[in-house]
Protein backbone atom coordinates (compact mmCIF):
# COMPACT_ATOMS: atom_id res chain seq x y z
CA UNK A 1 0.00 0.00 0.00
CA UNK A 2 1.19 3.75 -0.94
CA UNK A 3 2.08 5.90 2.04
CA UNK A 4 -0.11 7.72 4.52
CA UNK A 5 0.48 11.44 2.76
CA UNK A 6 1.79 14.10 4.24
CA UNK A 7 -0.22 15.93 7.01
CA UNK A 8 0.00 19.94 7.09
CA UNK A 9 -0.73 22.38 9.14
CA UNK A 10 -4.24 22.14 9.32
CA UNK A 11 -4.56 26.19 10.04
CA UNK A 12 -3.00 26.62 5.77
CA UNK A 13 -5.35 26.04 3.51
CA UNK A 14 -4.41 23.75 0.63
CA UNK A 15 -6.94 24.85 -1.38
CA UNK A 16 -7.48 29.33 -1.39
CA UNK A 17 -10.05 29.99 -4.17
CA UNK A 18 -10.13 33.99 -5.28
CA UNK A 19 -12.53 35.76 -7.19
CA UNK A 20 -13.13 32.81 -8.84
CA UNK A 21 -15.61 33.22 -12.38
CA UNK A 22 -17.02 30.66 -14.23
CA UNK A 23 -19.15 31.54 -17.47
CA UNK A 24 -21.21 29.74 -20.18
CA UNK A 25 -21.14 31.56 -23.74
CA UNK A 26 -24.28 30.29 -24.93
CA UNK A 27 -26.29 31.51 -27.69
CA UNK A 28 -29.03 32.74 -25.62
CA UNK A 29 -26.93 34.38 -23.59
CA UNK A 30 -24.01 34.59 -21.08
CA UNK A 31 -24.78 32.39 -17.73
CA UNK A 32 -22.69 33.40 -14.69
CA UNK A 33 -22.71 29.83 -13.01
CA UNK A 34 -19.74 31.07 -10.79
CA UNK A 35 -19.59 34.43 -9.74
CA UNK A 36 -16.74 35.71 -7.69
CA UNK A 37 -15.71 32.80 -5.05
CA UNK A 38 -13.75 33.25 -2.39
CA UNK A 39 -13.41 29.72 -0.51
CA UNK A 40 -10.42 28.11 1.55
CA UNK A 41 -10.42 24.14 1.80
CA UNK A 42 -8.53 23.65 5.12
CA UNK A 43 -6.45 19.82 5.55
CA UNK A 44 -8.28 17.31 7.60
CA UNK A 45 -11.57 19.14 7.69
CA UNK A 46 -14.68 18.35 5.74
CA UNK A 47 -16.08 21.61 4.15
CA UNK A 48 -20.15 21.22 3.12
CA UNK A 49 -20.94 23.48 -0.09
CA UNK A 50 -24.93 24.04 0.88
CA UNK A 51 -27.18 25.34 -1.73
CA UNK A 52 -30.10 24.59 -4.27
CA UNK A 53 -30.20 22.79 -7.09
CA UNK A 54 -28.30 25.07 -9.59
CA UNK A 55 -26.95 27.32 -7.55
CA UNK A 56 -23.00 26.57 -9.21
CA UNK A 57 -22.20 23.99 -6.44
CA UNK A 58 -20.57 21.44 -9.08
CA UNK A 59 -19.49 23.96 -11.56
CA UNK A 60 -17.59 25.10 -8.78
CA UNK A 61 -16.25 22.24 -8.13
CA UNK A 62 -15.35 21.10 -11.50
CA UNK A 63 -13.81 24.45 -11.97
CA UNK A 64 -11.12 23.03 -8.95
CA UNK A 65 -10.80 20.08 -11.53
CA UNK A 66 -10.61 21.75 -15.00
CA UNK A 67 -13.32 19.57 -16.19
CA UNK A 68 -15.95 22.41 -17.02
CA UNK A 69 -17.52 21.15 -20.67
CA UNK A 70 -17.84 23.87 -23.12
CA UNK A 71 -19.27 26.44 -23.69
CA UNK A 72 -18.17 26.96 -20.07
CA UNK A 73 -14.51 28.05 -19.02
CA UNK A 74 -13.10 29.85 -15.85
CA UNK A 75 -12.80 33.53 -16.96
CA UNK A 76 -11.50 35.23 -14.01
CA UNK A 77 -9.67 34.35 -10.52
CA UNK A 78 -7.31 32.27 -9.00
CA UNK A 79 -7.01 28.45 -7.59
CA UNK A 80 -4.34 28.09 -5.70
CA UNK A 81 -3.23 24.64 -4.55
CA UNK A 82 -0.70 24.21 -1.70
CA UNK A 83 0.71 21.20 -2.64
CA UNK A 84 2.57 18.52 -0.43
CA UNK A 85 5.91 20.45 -0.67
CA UNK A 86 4.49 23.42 -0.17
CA UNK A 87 4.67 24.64 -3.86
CA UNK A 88 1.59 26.66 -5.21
CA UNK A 89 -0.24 26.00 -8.27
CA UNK A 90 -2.87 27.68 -9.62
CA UNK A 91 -5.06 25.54 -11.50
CA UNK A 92 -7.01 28.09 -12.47
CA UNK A 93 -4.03 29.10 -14.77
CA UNK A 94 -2.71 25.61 -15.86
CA UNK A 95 -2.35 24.93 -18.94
CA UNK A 96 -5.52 22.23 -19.82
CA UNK A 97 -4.09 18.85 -20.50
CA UNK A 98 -0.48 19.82 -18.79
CA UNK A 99 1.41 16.76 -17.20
CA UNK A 100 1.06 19.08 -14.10
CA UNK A 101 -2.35 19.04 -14.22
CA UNK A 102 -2.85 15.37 -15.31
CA UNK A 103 -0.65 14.62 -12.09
CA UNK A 104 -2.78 16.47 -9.35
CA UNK A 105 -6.41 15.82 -10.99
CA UNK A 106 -7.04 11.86 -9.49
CA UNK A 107 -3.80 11.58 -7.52
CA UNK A 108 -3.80 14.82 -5.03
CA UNK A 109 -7.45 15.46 -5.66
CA UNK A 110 -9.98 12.91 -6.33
CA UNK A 111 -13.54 13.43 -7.11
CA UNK A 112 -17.02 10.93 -6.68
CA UNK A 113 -19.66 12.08 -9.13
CA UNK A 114 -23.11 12.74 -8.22
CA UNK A 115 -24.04 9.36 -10.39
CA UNK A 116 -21.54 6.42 -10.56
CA UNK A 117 -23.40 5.10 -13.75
CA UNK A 118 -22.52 8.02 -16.16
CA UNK A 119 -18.98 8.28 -14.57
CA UNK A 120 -17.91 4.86 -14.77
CA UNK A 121 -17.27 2.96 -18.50
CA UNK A 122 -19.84 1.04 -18.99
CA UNK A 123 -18.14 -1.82 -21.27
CA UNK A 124 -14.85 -2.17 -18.43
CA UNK A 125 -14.95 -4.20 -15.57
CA UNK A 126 -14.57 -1.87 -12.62
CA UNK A 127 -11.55 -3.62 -11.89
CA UNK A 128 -9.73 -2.92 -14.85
CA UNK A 129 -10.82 1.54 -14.24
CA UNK A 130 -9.26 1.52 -11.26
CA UNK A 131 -6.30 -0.34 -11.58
CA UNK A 132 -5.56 2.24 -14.55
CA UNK A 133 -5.87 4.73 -12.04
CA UNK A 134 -3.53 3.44 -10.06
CA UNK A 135 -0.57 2.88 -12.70
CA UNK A 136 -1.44 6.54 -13.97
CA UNK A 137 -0.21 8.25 -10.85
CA UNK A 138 2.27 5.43 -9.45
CA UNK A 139 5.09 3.44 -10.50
CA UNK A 140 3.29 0.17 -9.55
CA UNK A 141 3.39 -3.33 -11.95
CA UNK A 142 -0.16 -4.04 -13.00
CA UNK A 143 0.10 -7.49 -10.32
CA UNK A 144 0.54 -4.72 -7.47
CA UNK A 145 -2.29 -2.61 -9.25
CA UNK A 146 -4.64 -5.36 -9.09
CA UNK A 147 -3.44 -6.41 -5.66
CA UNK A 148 -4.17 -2.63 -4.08
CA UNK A 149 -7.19 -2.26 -6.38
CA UNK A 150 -8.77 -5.57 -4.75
CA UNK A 151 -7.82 -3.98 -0.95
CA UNK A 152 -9.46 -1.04 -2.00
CA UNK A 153 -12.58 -2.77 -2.75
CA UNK A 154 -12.29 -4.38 0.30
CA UNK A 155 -11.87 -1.50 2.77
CA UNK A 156 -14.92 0.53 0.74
CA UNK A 157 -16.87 -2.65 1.96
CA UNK A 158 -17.68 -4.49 -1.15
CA UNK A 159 -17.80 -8.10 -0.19
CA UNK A 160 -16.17 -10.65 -1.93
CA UNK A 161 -13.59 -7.67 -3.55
CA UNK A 162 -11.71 -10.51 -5.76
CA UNK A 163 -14.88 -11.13 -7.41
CA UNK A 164 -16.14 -8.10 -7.68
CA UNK A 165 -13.02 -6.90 -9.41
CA UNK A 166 -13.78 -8.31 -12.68
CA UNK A 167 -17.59 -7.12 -12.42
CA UNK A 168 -18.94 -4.48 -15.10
CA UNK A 169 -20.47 -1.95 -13.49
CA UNK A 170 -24.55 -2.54 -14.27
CA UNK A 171 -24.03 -6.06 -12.69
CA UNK A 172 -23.69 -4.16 -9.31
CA UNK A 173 -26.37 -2.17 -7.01
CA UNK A 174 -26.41 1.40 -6.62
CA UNK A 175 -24.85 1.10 -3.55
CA UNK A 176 -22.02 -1.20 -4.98
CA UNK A 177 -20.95 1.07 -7.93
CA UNK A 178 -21.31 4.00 -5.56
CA UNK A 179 -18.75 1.75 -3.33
CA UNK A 180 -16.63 1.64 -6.28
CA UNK A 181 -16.60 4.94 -7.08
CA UNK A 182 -15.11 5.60 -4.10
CA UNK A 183 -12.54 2.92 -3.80
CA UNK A 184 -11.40 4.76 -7.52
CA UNK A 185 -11.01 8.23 -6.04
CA UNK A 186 -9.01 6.74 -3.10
CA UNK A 187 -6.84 4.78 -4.94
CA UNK A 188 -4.33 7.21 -4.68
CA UNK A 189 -4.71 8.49 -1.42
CA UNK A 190 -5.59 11.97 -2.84
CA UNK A 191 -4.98 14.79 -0.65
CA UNK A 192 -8.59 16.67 -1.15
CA UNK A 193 -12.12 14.69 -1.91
CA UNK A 194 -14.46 16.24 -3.83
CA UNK A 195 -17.78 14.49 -3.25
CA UNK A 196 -20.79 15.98 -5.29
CA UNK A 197 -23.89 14.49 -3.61
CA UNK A 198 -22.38 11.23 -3.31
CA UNK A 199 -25.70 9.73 -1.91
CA UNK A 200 -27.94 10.64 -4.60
CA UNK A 201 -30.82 8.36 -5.27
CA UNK A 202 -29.43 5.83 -2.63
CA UNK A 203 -32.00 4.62 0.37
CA UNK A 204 -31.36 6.09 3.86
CA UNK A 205 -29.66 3.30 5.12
CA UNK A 206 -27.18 2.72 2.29
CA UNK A 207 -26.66 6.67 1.95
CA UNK A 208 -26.02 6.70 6.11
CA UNK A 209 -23.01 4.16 5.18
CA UNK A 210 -21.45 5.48 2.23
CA UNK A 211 -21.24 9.10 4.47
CA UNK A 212 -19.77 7.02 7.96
CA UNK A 213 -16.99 5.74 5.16
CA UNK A 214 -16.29 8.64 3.48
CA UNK A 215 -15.73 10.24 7.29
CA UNK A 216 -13.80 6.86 8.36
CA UNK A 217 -11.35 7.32 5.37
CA UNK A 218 -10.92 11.09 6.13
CA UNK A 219 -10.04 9.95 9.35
CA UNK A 220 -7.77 7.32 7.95
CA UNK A 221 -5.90 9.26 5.22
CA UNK A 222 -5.87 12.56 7.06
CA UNK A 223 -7.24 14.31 3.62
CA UNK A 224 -9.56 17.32 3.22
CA UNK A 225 -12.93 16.76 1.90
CA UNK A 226 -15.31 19.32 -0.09
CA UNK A 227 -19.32 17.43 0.21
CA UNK A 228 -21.36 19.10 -2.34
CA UNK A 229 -24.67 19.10 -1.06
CA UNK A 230 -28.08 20.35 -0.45
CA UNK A 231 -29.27 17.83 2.42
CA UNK A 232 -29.13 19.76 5.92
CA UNK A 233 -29.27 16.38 7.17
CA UNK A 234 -26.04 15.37 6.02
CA UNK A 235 -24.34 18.74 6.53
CA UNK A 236 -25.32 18.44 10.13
CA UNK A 237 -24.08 14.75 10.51
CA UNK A 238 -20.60 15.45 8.52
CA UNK A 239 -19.40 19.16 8.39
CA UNK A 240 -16.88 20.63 9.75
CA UNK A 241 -17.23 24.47 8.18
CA UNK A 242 -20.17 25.38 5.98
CA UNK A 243 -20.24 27.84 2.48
CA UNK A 244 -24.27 28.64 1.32
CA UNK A 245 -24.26 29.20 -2.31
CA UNK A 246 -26.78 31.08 -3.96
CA UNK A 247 -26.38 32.17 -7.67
CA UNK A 248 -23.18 31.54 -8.31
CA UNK A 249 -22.21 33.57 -4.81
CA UNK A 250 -21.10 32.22 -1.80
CA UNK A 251 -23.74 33.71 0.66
CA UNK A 252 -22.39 32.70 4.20
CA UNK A 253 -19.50 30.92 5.54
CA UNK A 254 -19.25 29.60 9.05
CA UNK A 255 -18.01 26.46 10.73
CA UNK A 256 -20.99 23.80 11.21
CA UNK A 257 -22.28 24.50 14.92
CA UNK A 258 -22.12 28.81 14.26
CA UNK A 259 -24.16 28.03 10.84
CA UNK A 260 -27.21 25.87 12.99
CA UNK A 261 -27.41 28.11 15.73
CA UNK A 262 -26.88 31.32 14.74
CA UNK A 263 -27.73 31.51 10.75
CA UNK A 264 -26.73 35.18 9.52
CA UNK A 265 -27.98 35.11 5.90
CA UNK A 266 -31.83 35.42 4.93
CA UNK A 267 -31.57 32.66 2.48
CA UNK A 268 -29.66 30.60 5.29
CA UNK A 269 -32.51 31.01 7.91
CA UNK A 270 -35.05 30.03 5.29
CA UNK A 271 -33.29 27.34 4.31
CA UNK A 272 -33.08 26.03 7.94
CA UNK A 273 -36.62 26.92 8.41
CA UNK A 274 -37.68 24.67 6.27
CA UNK A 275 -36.41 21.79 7.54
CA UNK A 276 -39.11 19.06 8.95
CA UNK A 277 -38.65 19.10 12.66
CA UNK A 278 -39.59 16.23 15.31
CA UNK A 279 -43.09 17.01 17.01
CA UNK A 280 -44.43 19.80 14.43
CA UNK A 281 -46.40 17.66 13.30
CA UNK A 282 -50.04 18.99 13.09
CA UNK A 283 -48.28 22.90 13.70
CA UNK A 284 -49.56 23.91 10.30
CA UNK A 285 -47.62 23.60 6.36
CA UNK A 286 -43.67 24.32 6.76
CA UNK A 287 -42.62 27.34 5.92
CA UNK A 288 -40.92 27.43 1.99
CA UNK A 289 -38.56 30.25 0.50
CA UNK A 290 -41.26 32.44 -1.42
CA UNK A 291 -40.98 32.61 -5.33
CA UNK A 292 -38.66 31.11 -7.44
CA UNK A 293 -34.62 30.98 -8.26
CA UNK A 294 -34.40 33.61 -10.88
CA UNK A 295 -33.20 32.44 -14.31
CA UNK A 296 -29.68 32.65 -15.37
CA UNK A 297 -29.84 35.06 -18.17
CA UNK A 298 -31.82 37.70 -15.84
CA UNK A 299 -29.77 37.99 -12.70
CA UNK A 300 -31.22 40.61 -10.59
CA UNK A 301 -29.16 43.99 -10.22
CA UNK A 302 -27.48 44.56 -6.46
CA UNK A 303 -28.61 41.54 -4.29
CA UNK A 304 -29.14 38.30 -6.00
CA UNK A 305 -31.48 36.83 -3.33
CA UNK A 306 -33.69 40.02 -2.99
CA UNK A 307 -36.59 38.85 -4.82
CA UNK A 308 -37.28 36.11 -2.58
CA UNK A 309 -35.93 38.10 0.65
CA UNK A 310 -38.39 39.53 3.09
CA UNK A 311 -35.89 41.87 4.67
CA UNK A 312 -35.24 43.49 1.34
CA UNK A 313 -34.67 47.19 1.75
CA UNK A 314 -35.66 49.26 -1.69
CA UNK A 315 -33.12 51.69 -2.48
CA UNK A 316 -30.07 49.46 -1.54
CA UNK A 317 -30.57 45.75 -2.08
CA UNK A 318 -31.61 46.32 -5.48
CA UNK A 319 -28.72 48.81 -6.42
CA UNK A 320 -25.68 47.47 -4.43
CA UNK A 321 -24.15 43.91 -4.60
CA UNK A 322 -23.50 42.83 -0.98
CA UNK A 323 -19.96 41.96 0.23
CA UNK A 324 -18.67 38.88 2.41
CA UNK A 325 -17.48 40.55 5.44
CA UNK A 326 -16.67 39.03 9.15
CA UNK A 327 -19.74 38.42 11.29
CA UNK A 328 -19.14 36.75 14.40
CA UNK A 329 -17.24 33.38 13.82
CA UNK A 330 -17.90 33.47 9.99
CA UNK A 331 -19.07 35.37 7.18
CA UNK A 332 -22.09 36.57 5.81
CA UNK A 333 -22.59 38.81 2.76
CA UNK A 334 -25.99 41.02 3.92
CA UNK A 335 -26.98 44.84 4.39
CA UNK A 336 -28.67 43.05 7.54
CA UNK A 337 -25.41 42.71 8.91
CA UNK A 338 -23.02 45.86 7.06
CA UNK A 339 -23.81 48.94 9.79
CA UNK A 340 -21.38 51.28 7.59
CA UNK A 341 -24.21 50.58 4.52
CA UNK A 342 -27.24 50.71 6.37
CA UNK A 343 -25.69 53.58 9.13
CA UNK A 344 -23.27 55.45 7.33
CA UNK A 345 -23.95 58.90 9.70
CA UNK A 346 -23.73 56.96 12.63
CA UNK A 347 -20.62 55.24 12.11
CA UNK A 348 -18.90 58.54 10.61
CA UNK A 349 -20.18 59.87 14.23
CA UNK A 350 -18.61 57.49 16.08
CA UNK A 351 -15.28 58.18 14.48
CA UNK A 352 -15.18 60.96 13.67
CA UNK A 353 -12.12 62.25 10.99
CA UNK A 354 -10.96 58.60 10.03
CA UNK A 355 -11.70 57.02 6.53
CA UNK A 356 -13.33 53.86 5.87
CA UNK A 357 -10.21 52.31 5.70
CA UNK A 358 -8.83 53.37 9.17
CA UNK A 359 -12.20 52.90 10.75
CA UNK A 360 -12.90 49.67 9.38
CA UNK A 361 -8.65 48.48 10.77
């Protein structure tokens, strides 16, 4: 078996995402599906990206890749990567289909697609995919492939691994290939996961194991992991920090116990609010975010989430684009939370003769 990989300093990020943009050149129009990013992935910590269903959660993340399909490329921003020798990278900048990038993409960072059955080949046995993995990254004979390959399968919990080695993948369960999607990523020991709703359409009890693995091999390997999803339920059982996504914008960051007690954002609280609880039963319909995501060719102007916000204020949200600034233990981009937009007097009162940038030190 390859070596445990190097731990860092858990306080560095390995991953520091800037102003990150990611656009689609259509012919209806120009989509925004990232918009600005700023996002650390921290070693040995499992960040949740929260968000609905289009909000840019695994553009994002394929952005970290450079495996956005066209008509979609990254148009603006950086993606730095810290890697094990403490070089940076910026992927953002790589040149596509580099031996630099061919070497980090599936050997430092790994990723398990949303649905196994579109990501795996369909006419390979899944031993055969992952033992290619293997011998793309390492200097391994193809008898030591196999042999790690078939461990791999094991310790993912796929019984009988030696078997199931020379299986295609529609002759396993959803569970099985999901199983094996995993054992693929972690072939390599990569030092960041990137999980995109690895429990899609899987049953509760089979989606509670594949997320108790995917935290045992965190543990294990000592890597980072970056769980795209939009289940509260499984950012409250596996998170570490929290991002909220809305639009292309991160919304919110804050670590998991700061996000569930003390949600800043509007679009955070609703999102929370909505959430089935034990005993309401029979307490009337659960409250829902009014109206609808807007569509991607007619972003609104200033605020993004102002259409659907009830603390909208005229006159601000719909003229000025909100900022991520330091609330509390995290960050929350809001006029709810900016005093020097909503109070400008007041705070020039308060300090009086200093500039915003003194004031704000």
């Amino acid at each position: 078996m390859p070596q445990t990989p190097m731990q860092t300093d858990p306080n560095t990020p390995m991953i520091e995402i800037r102003g990150l943009k990611t656009h689609f050149f259509t012919d209806d129009g120009l989509v925004k599906a990232v918009e600005g990013v700023d996002l650390d992935i921290h070693p040995d910590r499992t960040l949740c990206l929260l968000g609905e269903s289009g909000c840019g959660k695994s553009i994002l993340a394929r952005s970290i890749l450079r495996i956005v399909d066209a008509p979609g490329r990254i148009t603006g921003g950086s993606i730095l990567y810290r890697a094990a020798d403490g070089r940076m990278v910026d992927l953002a900048r790589a040149r596509p289909g580099s031996r630099e990038l061919r070497e980090i993409r599936g050997g430092d960072i790994a990723m398990i697609f949303q649905e196994p059955m579109s990501s795996l080949g369909p006419i390979q046995k899944i031993g055969r995919q992952i033992t290619e993995t293997i011998r793309l990254h390492r200097d391994v004979s193809k008898a030591e492939a196999r042999e790690e390959a078939i461990d791999m399968l094991a310790r993912v919990g796929i019984p009988r691994p030696a078997e199931r080695f020379e299986a295609y993948p529609f002759e396993l369960s959803g569970g099985m290939r999901q199983r094996a999607m995993i054992a693929m990523a972690l072939s390599c020991q990569p030092r960041l996961l990137i999980a995109d709703e690895p429990t899609t359409a899987l049953d509760v009890t089979t989606q509670a194991q594949i997320l108790d693995l995917i935290a045992e091999l965190r543990e294990e390997f000592r890597m980072a992991v970056l769980l795209i999803t939009h289940d509260l339920g499984v950012v409250a059982e596996t998170a570490d920090d929290v991002a909220v996504m809305y639009m292309g914008k991160i919304v919110e960051k804050s670590d998991v116990y700061g996000l569930f007690e003390a949600p800043k954002h509007p679009y955070t609280r609703a999102l929370l609010e909505s959430v089935p609880r034990i005993g309401q039963i029979g307490r009337g319909r659960l409250p829902a975010i009014r109206g609808m995501v807007p569509h991607p060719l007619a972003r609104p102007s200033g605020c993004t989430f102002r259409t659907r916000c009830d603390h909208a204020m005229a006159g601000l949200c719909d003229q000025r684009e909100p900022r991520l600034k330091p609330q509390g233990a995290g960050e929350v981009a809001c006029f709810l939370h900016d005093d020097e937009v909503r109070h400008p007097a007041k705070r020039n009162a308060a300090r009086p003769g200093q500039d915003t940038e003194s004031a704000d030190a």
